[in-house]
Protein backbone atom coordinates (compact mmCIF):
# COMPACT_ATOMS: atom_id res chain seq x y z
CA UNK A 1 -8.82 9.22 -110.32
CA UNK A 2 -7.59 10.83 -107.13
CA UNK A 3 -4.44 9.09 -107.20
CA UNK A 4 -3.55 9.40 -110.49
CA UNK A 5 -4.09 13.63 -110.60
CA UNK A 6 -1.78 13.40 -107.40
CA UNK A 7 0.67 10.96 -109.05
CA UNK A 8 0.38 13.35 -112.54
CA UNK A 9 1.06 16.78 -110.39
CA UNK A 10 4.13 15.06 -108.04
CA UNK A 11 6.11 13.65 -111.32
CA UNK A 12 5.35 15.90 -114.23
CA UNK A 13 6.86 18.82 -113.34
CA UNK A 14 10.13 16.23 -112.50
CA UNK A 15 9.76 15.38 -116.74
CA UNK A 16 8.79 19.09 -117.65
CA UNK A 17 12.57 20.16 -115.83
CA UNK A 18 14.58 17.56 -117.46
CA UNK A 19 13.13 18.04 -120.73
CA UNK A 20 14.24 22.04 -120.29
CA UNK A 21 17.61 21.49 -119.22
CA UNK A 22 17.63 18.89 -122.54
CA UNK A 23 16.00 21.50 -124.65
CA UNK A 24 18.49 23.86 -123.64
CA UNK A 25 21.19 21.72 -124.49
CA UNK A 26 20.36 21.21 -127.81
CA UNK A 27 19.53 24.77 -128.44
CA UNK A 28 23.39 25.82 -127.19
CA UNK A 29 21.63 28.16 -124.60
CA UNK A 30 23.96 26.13 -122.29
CA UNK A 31 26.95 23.69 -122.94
CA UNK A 32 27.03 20.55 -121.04
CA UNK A 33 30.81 20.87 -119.92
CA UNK A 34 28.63 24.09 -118.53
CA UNK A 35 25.87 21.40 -116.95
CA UNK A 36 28.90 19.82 -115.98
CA UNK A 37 29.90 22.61 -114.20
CA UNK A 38 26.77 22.87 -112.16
CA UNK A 39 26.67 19.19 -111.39
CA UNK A 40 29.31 20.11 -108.74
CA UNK A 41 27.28 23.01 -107.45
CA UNK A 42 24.34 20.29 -106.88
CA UNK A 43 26.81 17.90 -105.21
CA UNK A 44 28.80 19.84 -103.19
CA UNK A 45 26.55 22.30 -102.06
CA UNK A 46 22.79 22.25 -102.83
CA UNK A 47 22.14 18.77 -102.06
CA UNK A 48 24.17 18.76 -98.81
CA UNK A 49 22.27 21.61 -97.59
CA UNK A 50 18.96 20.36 -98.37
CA UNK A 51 19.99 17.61 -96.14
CA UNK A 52 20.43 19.64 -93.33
CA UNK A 53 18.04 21.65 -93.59
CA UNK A 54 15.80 18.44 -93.32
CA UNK A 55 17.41 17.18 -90.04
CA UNK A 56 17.64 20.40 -88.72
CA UNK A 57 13.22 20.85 -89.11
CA UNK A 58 12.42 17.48 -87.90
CA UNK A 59 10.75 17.55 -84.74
CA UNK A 60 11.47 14.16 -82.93
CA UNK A 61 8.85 14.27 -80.02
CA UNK A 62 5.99 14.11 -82.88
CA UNK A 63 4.93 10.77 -84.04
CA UNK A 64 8.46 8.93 -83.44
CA UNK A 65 8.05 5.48 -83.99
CA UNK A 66 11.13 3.33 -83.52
CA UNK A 67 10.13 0.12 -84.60
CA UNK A 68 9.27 1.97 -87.59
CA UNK A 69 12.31 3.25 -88.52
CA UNK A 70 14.50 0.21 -87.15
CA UNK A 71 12.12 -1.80 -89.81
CA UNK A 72 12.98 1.13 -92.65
CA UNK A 73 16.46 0.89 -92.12
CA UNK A 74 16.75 -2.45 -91.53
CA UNK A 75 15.10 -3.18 -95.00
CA UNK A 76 17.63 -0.56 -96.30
CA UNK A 77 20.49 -1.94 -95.37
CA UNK A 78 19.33 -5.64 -96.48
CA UNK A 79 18.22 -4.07 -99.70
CA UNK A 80 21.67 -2.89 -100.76
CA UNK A 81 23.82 -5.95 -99.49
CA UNK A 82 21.43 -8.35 -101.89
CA UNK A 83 21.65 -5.83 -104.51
CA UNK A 84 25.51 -5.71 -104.34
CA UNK A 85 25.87 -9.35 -104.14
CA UNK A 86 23.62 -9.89 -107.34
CA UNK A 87 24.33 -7.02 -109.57
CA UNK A 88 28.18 -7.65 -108.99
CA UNK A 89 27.67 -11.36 -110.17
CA UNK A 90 26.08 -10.39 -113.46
CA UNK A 91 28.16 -6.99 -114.45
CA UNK A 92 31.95 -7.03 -114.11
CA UNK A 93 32.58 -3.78 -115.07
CA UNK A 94 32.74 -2.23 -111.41
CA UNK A 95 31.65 1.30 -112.57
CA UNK A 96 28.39 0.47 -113.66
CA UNK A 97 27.71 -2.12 -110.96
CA UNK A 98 27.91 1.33 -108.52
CA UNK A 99 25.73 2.83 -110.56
CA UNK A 100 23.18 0.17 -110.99
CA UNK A 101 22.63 -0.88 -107.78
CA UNK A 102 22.16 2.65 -106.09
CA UNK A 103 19.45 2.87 -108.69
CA UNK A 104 17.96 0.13 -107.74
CA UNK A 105 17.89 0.80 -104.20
CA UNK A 106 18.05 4.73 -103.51
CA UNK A 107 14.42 5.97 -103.70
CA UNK A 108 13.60 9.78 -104.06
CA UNK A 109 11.67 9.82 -101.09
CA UNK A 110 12.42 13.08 -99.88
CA UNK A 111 10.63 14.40 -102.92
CA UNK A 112 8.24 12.14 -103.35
CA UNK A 113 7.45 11.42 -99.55
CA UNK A 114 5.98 14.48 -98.12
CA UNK A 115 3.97 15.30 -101.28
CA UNK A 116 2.30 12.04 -101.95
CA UNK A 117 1.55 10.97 -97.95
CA UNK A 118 0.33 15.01 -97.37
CA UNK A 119 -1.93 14.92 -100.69
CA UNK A 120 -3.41 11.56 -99.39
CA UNK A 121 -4.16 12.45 -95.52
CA UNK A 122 -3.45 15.98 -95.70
CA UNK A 123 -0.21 17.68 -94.58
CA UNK A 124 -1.13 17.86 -90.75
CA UNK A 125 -0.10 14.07 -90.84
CA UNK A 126 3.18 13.72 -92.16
CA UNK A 127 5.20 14.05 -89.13
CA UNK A 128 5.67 10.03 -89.14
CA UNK A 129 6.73 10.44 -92.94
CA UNK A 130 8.83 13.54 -92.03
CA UNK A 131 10.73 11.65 -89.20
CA UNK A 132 11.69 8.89 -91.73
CA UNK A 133 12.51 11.20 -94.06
CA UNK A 134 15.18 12.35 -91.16
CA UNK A 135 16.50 8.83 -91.15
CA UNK A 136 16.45 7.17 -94.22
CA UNK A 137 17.47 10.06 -96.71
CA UNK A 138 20.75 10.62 -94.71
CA UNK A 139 21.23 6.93 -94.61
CA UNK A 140 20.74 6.49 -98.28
CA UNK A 141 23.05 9.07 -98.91
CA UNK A 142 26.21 7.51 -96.78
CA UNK A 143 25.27 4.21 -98.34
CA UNK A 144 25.75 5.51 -101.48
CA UNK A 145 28.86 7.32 -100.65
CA UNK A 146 30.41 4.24 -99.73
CA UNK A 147 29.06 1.85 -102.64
CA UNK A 148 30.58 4.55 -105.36
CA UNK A 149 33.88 5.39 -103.82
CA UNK A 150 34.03 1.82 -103.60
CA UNK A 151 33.01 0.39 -107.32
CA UNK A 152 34.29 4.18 -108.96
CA UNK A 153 38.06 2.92 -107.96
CA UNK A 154 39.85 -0.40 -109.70
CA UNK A 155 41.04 -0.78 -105.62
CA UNK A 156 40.34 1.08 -102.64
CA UNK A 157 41.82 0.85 -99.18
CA UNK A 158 40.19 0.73 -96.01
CA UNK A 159 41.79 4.24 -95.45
CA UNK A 160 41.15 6.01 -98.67
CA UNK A 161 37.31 4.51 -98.31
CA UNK A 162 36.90 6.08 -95.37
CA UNK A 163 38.41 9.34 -95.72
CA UNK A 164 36.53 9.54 -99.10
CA UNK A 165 32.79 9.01 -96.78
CA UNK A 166 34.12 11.86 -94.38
CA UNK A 167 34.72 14.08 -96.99
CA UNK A 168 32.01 13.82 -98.86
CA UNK A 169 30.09 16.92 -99.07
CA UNK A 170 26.21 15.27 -98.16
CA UNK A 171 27.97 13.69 -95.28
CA UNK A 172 29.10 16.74 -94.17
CA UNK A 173 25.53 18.18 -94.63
CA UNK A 174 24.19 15.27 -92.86
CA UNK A 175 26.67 15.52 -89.93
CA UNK A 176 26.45 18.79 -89.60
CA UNK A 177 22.05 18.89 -89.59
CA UNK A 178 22.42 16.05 -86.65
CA UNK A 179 24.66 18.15 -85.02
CA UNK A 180 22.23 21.28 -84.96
CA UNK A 181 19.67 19.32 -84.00
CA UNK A 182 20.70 17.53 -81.53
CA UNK A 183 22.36 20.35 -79.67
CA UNK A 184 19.09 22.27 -79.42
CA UNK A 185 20.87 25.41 -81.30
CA UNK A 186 18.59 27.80 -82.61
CA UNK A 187 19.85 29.57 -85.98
CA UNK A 188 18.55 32.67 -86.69
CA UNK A 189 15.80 33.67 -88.75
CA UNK A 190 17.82 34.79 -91.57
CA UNK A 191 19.82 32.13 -91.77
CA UNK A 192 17.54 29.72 -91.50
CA UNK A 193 16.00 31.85 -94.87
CA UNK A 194 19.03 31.52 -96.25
CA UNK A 195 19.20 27.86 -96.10
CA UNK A 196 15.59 27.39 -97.10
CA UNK A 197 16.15 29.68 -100.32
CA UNK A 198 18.69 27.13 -101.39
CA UNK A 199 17.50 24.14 -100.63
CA UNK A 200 14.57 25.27 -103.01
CA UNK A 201 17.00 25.50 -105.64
CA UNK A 202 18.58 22.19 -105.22
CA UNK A 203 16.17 19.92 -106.75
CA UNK A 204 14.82 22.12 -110.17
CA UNK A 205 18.94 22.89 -110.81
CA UNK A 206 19.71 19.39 -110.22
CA UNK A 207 16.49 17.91 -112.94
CA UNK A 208 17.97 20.97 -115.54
CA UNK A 209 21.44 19.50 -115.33
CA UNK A 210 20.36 15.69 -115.43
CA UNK A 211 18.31 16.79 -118.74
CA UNK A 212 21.29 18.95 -119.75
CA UNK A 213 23.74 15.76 -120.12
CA UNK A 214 20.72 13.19 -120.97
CA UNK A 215 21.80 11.03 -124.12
CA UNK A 216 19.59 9.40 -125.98
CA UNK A 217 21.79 7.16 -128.11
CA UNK A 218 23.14 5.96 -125.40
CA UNK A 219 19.86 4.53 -124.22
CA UNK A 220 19.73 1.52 -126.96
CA UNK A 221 22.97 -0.40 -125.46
CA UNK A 222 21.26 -0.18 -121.72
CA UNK A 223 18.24 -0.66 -122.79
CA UNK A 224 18.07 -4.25 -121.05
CA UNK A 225 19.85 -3.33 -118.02
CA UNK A 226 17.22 -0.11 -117.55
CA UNK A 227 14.21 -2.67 -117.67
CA UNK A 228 15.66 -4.13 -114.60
CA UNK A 229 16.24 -1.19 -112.52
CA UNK A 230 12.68 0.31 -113.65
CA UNK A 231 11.62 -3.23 -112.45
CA UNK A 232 13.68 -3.94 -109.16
CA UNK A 233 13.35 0.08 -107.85
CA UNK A 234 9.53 0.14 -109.02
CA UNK A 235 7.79 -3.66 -108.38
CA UNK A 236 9.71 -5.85 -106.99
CA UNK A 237 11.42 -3.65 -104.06
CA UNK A 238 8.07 -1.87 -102.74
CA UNK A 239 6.26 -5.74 -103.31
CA UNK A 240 8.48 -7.40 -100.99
CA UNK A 241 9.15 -4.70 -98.09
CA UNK A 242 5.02 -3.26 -98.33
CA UNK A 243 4.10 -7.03 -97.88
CA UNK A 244 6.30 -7.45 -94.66
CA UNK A 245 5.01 -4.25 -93.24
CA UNK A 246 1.33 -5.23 -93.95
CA UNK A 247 1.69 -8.68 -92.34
CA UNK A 248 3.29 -6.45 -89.14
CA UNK A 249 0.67 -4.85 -89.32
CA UNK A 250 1.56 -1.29 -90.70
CA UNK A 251 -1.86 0.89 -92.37
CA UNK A 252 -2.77 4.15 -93.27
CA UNK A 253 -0.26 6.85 -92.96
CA UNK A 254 2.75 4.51 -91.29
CA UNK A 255 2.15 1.97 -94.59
CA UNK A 256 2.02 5.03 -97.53
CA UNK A 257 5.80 6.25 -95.72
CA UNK A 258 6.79 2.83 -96.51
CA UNK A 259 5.54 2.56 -99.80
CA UNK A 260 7.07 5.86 -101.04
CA UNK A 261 9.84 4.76 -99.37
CA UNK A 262 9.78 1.85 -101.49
CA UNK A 263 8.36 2.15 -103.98
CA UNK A 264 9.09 6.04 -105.62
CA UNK A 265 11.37 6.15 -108.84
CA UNK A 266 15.33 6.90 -108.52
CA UNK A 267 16.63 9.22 -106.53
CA UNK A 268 17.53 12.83 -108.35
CA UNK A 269 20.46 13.31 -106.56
CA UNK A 270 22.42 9.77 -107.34
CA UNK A 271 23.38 10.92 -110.78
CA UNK A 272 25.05 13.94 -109.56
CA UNK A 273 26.84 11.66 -107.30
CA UNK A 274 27.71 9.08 -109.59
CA UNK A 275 29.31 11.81 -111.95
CA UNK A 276 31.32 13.19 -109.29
CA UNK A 277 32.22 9.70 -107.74
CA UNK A 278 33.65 8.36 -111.39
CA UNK A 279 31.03 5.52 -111.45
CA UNK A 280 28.96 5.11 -114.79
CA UNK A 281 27.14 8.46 -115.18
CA UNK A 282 24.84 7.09 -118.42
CA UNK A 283 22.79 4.22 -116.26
CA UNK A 284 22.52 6.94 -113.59
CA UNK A 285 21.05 9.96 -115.62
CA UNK A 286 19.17 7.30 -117.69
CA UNK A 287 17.85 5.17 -114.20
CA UNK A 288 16.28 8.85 -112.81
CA UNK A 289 14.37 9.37 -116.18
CA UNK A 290 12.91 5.95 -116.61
CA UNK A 291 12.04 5.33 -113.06
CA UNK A 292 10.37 8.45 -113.33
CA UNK A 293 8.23 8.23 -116.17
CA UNK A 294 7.50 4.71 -115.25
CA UNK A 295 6.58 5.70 -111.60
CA UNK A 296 3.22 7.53 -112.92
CA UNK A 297 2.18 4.51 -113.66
CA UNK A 298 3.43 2.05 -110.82
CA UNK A 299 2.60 4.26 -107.84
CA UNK A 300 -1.04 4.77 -109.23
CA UNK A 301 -1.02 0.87 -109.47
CA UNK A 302 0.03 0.28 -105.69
CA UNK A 303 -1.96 3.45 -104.08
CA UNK A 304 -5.21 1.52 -105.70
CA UNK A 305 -4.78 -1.72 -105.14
CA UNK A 306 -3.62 -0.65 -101.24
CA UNK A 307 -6.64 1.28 -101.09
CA UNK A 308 -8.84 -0.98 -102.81
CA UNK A 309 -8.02 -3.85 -100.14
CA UNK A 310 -8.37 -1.09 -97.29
CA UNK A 311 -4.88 -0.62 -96.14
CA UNK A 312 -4.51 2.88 -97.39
């Protein structure tokens, strides 16, 4: 019951914001070339400083576990290079093969992670979870930067690929929150306010907007395709890199990082990039609100039956 009233409080008020910014929509309180709009607020600015702001908090001398990470990003990286090789054999159409596999493998675990691992040991023990957090959101995010300036383009150069990485405005963020952090600067109190006022706008902007340019008619033709993101992000993903880490012997706290990791629903944030990047923004904005509602259900599942068998 526990896990399902935390599962119920991390996810509903994700549904509650999209079905405002939808509700709005069809109301006229707001157009969607005016959603539109603020999709490049979210991308070019909230986002990227949420990202930094996450770098720039993490304190490395608590609870740093290489091997840990190495093992996160490892399964990262082999993650997306199967998912490109598969998706890209069974959809030609380049824009939606971006699309599809960044749903498939970008979690929201900066959302989800912190909530879910603090509501299950309390938040004095999610410095491991914050550290990966650190690691794997900026990774995601560069990742993704390269997979959709890559499929968003008929044909991209090695030189127009990688100016389009640099550019990109969550790189910069990222970049920038290493740089910070590693230098041992100390911004000042009221700019670190500053920062921390907007990146708690980033995420209930960015859920209004998705819900502002939702379409459900479009949902019938991807129907198919949907059932296998919900699938791959949700089951078979968290299933294959939960069962490594158990048989390493990961538990508790180190083994519920992975799982979110793993196993949470679609990252927010890849629709506004997939908009912004030309790739195919219906699978994207569709991907985050079935993974989502779907997620109540499968993280429940895999909390339980890891904390049924005593892992958790």
């Amino acid at each position: 019951m526990d896990s399902f009233i935390v599962a119920i409080n991390v996810v509903l008020p994700i549904c509650l914001l999209i079905v405002v910014g939808y509700i709005s929509k069809q109301l006229k309180w707001v157009s969607v070339d005016a959603y539109k709009q603020m999709n490049k607020i979210v991308f070019k600015f909230l986002i990227p400083t949420v990202l930094m702001k996450n770098i720039i908090e993490t304190d490395m001398s608590i609870s740093f576990q290489p091997k840990l990470i190495i093992y996160a990003i490892g399964c990262i990286f082999a993650m997306c290079i199967l998912l490109c090789i598969v998706v890209s054999k069974l959809e030609h159409d380049r824009k939606r093969v971006g699309s599809i596999v960044q749903a498939m493998y970008r979690s929201n675990f900066a959302l989800f992670g912190l909530t879910l691992v603090g509501n299950m040991y309390g938040m004095d023990n999610v410095a491991v979870t914050s550290v990966l957090i650190a690691f794997c959101v900026p990774l995601f995010n560069v990742i993704s930067t390269i997979l959709l300036e890559y499929y968003g383009k008929e044909s991209v150069s090695v030189s127009k690929l990688f100016k389009g990485v640099l550019t990109n405005p969550m790189i910069i963020g990222t970049i920038i929150g290493f740089t910070i952090l590693l230098s041992g600067i100390q911004l000042p109190v009221f700019v670190m306010e500053t920062i921390g006022d907007i990146s708690q706008m980033a995420t209930p902007v960015a859920l209004l907007v998705l819900g502002g340019t939702f379409e459900f008619p479009s949902l019938g033709k991807n129907v198919k395709v949907l059932n296998w993101i919900a699938m791959v992000r949700l089951v078979l993903v968290p299933l294959a890199f939960v069962s490594i880490a158990i048989v390493m012997g990961y538990r508790n706290v180190e083994l519920m990082s992975l799982l979110v990791l793993f196993g949470s629903p679609t990252a927010v944030s890849s629709y506004a990039m997939a908009v912004e990047m030309k790739c195919d923004e219906q699978i994207a904005s569709q991907a985050v609100v079935v993974t989502t509602i779907f997620s109540i259900f499968s993280m429940i599942a895999w909390i339980f039956g890891l904390d049924f068998m005593g892992l958790l």
